[in-house]
Protein backbone atom coordinates (compact mmCIF):
# COMPACT_ATOMS: atom_id res chain seq x y z
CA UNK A 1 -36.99 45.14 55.17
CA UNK A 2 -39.37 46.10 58.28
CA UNK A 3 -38.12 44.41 61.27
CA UNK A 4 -40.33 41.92 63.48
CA UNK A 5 -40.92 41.43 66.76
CA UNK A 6 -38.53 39.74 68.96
CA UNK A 7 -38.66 38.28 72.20
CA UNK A 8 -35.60 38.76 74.69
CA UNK A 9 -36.67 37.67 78.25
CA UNK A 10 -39.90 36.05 79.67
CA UNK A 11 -41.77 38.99 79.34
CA UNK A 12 -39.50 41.83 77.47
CA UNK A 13 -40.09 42.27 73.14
CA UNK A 14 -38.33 44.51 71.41
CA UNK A 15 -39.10 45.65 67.52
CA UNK A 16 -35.32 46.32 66.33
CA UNK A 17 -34.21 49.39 64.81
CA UNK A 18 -34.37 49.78 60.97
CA UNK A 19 -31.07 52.56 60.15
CA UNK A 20 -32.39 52.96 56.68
CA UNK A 21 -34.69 55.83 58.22
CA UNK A 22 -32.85 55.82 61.69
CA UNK A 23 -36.08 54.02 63.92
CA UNK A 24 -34.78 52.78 67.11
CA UNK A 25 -35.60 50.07 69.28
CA UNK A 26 -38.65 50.05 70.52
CA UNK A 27 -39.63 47.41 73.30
CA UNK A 28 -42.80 46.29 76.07
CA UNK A 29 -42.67 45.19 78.98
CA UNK A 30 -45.54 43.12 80.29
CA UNK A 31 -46.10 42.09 83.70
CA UNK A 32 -49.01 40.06 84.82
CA UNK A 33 -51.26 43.11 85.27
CA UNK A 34 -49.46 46.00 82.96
CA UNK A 35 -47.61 46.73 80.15
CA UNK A 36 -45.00 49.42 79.72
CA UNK A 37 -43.91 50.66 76.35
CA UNK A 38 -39.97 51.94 76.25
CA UNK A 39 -39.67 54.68 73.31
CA UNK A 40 -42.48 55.84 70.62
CA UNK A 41 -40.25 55.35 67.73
CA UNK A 42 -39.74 58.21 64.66
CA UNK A 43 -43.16 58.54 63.35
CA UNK A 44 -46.75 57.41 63.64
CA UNK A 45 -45.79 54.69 61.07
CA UNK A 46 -43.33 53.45 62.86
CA UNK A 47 -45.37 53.20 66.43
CA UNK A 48 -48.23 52.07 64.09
CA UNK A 49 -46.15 48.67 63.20
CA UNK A 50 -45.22 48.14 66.84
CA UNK A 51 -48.46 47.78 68.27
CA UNK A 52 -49.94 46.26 65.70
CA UNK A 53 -47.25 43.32 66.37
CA UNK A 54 -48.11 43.97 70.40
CA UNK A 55 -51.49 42.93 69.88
CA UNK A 56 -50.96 39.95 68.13
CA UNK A 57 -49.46 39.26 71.84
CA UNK A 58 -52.47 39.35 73.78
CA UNK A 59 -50.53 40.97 76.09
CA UNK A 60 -51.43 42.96 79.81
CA UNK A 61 -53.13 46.39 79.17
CA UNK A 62 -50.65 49.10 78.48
CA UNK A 63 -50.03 51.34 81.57
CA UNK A 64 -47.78 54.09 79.90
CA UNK A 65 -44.82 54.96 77.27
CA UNK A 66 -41.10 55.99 78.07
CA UNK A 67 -39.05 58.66 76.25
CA UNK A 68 -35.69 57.80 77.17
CA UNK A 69 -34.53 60.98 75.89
CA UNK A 70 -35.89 64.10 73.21
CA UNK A 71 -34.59 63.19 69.81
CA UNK A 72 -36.68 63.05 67.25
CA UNK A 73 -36.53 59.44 65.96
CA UNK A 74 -37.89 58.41 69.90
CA UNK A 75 -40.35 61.23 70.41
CA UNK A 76 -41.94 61.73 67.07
CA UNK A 77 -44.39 59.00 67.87
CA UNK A 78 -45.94 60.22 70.90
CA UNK A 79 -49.43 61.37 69.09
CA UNK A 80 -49.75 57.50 68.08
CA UNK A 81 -50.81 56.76 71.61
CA UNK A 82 -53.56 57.47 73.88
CA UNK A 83 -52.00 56.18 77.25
CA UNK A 84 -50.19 58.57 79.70
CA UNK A 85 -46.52 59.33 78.44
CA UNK A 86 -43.42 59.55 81.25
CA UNK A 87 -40.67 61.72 80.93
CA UNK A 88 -38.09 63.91 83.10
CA UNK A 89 -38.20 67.32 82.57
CA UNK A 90 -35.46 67.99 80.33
CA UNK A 91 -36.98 66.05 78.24
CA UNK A 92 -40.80 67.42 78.24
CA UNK A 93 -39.40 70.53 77.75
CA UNK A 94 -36.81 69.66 74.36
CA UNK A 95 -40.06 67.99 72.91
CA UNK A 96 -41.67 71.41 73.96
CA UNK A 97 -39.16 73.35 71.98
CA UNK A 98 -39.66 70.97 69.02
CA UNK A 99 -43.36 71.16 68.89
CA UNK A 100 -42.55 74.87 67.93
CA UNK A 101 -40.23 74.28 65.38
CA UNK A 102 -41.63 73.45 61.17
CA UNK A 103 -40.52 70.08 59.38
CA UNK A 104 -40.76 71.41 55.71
CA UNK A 105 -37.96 70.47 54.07
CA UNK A 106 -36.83 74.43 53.49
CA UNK A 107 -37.23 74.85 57.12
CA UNK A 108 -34.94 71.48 58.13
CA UNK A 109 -32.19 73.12 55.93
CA UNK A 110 -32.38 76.13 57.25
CA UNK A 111 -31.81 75.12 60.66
CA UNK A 112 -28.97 72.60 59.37
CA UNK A 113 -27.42 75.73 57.74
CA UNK A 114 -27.67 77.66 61.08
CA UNK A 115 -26.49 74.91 62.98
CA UNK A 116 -29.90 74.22 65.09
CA UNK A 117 -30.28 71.27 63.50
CA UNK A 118 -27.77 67.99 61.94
CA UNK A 119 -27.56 66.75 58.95
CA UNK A 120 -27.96 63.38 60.23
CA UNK A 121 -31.12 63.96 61.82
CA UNK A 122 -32.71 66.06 58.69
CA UNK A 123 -31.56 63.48 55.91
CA UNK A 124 -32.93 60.51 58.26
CA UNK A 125 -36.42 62.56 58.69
CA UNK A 126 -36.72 63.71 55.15
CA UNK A 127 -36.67 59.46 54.38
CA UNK A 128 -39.25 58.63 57.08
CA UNK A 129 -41.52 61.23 56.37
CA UNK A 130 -40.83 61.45 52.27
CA UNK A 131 -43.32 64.42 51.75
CA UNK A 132 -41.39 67.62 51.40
CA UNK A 133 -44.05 69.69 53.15
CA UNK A 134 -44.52 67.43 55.91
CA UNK A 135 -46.36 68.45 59.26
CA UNK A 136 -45.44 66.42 62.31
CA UNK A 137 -48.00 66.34 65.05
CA UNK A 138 -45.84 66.94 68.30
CA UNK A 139 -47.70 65.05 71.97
CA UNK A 140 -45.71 66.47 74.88
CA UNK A 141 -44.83 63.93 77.93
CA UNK A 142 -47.37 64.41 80.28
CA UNK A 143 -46.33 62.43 83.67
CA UNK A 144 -42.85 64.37 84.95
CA UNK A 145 -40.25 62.28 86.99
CA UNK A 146 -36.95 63.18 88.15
CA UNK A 147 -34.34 61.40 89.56
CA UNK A 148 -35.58 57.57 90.38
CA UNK A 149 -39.09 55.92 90.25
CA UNK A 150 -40.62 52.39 90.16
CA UNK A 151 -43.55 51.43 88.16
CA UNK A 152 -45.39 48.38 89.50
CA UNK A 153 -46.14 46.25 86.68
CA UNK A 154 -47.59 42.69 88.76
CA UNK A 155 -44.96 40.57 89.06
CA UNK A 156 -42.14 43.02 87.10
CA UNK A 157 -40.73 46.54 88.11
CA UNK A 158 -39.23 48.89 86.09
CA UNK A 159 -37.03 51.18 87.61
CA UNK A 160 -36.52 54.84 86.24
CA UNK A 161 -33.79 56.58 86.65
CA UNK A 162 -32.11 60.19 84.85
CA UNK A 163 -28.39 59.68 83.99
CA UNK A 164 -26.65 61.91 82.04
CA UNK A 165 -24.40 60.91 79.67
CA UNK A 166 -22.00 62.34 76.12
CA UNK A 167 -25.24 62.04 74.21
CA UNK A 168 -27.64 63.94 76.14
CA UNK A 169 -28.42 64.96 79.44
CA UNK A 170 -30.93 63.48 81.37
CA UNK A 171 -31.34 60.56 79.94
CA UNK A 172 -34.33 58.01 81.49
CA UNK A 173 -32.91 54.59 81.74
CA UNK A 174 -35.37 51.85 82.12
CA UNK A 175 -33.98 48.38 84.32
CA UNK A 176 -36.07 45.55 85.01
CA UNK A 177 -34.69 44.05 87.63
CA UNK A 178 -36.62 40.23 87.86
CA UNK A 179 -35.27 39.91 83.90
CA UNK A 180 -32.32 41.75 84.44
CA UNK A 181 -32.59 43.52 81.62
CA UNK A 182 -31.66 47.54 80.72
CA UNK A 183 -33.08 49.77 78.13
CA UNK A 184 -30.13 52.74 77.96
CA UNK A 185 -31.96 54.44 74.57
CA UNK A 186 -29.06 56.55 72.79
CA UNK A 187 -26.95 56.91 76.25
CA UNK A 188 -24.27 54.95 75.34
CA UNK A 189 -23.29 56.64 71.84
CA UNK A 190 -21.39 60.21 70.80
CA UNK A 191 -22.67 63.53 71.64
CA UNK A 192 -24.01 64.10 68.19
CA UNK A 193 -24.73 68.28 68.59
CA UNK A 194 -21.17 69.59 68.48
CA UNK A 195 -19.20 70.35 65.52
CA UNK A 196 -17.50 67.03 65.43
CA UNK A 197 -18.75 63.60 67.13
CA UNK A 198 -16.96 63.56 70.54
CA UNK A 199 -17.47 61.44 73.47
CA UNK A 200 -15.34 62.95 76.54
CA UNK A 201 -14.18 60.84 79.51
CA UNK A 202 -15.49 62.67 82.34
CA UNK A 203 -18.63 62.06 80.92
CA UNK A 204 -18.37 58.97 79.80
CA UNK A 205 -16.65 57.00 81.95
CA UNK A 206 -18.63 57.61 85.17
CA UNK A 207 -21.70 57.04 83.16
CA UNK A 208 -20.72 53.18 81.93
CA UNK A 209 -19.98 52.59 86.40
CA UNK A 210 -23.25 53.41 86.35
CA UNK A 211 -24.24 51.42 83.46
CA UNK A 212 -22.09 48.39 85.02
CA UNK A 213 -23.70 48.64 88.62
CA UNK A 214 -27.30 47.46 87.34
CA UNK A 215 -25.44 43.77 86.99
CA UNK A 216 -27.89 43.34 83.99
CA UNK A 217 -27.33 40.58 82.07
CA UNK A 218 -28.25 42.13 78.87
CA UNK A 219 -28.30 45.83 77.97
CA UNK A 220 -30.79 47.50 74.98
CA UNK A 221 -29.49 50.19 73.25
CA UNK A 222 -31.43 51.97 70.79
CA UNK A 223 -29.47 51.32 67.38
CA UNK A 224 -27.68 48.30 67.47
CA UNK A 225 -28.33 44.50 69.05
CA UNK A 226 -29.18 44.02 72.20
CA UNK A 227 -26.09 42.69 74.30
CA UNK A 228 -25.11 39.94 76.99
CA UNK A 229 -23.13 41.07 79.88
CA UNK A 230 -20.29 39.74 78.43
CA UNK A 231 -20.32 41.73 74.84
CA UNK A 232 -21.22 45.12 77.23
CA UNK A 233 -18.11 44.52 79.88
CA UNK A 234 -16.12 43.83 77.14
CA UNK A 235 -16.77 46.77 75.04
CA UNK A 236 -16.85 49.03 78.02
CA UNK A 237 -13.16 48.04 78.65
CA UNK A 238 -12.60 48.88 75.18
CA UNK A 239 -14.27 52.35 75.37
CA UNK A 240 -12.02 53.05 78.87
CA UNK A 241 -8.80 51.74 77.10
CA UNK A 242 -9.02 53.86 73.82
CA UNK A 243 -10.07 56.93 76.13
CA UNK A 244 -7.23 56.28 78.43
CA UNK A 245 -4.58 56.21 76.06
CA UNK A 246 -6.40 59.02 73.77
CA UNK A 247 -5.83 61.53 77.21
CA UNK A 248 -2.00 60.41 77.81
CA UNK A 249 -1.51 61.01 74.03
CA UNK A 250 -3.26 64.01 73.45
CA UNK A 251 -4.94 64.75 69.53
CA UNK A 252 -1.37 62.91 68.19
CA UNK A 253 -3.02 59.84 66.32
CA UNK A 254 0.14 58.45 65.40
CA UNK A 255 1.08 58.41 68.83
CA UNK A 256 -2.46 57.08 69.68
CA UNK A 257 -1.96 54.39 67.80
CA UNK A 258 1.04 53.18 68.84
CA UNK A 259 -0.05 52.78 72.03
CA UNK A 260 -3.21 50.59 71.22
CA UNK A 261 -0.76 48.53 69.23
CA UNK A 262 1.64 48.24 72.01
CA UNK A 263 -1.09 46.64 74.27
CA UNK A 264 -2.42 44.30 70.56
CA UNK A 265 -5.75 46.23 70.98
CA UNK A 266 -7.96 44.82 67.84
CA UNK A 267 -9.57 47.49 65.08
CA UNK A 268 -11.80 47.83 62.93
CA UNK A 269 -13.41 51.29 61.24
CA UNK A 270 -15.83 51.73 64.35
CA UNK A 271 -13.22 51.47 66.46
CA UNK A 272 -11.47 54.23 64.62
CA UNK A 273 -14.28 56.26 64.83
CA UNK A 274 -14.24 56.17 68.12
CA UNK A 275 -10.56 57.18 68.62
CA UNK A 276 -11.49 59.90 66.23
CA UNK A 277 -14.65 61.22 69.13
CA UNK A 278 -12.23 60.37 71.71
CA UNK A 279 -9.58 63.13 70.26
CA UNK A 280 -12.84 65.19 69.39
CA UNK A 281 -13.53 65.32 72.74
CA UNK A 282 -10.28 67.05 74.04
């Protein structure tokens, strides 16, 4: 089922991500004389059902889009709109890179075969865009920051800020700091282009500080609920205790274990996954 929009905060929606064909989050932010769009979504479909929903809204006029990062499923949306699109520049020039690149299905395999390309990302493509001979229509970020920026919304700012993190560098978080509230995009999951699904914790670690230090009291991610300050402290304690114990132990699950269960640490099959990119990681 297509998901609906949903209000968070006075003036924050969010359309929640769909997994069956891997759409993210997408969410606006309206102050009283703008509107800022965070992420384009996978497709022209999918921005298509956003802003239908927006207008329904009567929100402010829409000043500009985000891309939090290059993938795919929060780029491949751009040519949807006609309003000025911000990125850093790692990111303008990944999209760049992609705009070259052909989205036939013989072409996705054969970069998935060379290793240019994941599985995950083809398979998930291949669903939202079911023609085998698909062309994707590539719009390239055309407003460059780097490092930090404010946008002046009327009564809201958003704060922009590069951060790099195990899932890509450079990623654009997006903080709203009168609602307290923090779109992060993918930053906070794996590094998903490496040979196995790793999160390491020089990376990692110094990036959820950072994540922590906004004192926002709730956090978007891109595939999964938003969550309350609470759920987000709480799971980044769980991230630094698995990765803690994962670097005394070494790639020795056994011993791994043993050490979660010493301390009564709770699992569940994410959580194993994680130890798994933990060890993946060394």
């Amino acid at each position: 089922m297509l998901k609906q929009l949903k209000k968070i905060s006075d003036s924050i929606y969010i359309l929640p991500h769909y997994s069956v064909t891997d759409r993210p989050t997408l969410g606006v932010i309206s102050g009283t004389k703008y509107s800022l769009i965070v992420d384009a979504g996978n497709s022209y479909a999918h921005a298509d059902l956003f802003n239908q929903q927006i207008q329904e809204l009567n929100l402010q006029q829409t000043k500009a889009l985000v891309n939090t990062h290059w993938h795919w499923d929060h780029c491949f949306g751009n040519s949807y709109y006609n309003i000025p699109i911000i990125a850093n520049n790692y990111t303008k020039t990944e999209i760049e890179k992609q705009s070259r690149h052909s989205f036939t299905d013989l072409a996705l395999d054969k970069r998935v075969k060379e290793g240019a390309e994941i599985e995950f990302c083809a398979e998930h493509i291949k669903k939202e865009y079911p023609d085998p001979n698909r062309v994707i229509k590539m719009k390239i970020p055309d407003q460059i920051i780097d490092g930090k920026t404010e946008i002046d919304l009327g009564n809201l700012t958003c704060v922009l800020e590069s951060v790099d993190s195990d899932h890509c560098e450079q990623n654009l978080l997006v903080f709203i700091p009168e609602q307290k509230v923090l779109f992060i995009g993918d930053a906070l999951y794996m590094n998903l282009y490496a040979k196995e699904w790793n999160y390491t914790t020089e990376k990692l670690f110094p990036f959820l500080e950072k994540l922590a230090s906004y004192n926002a009291e709730i956090i978007v991610g891109s595939h999964s609920d938003p969550l309350s300050k609470t759920a987000y402290l709480k799971y980044f304690d769980e991230l630094r205790t698995i990765g803690n114990i994962v670097k005394d132990k070494g790639d020795n699950y056994e011993k791994i274990m043993d050490g979660l269960n010493a301390i009564n640490f709770s699992f569940d099959d994410y959580t194993k996954e994680i130890i798994k990119a933990f060890i993946a990681g060394l």
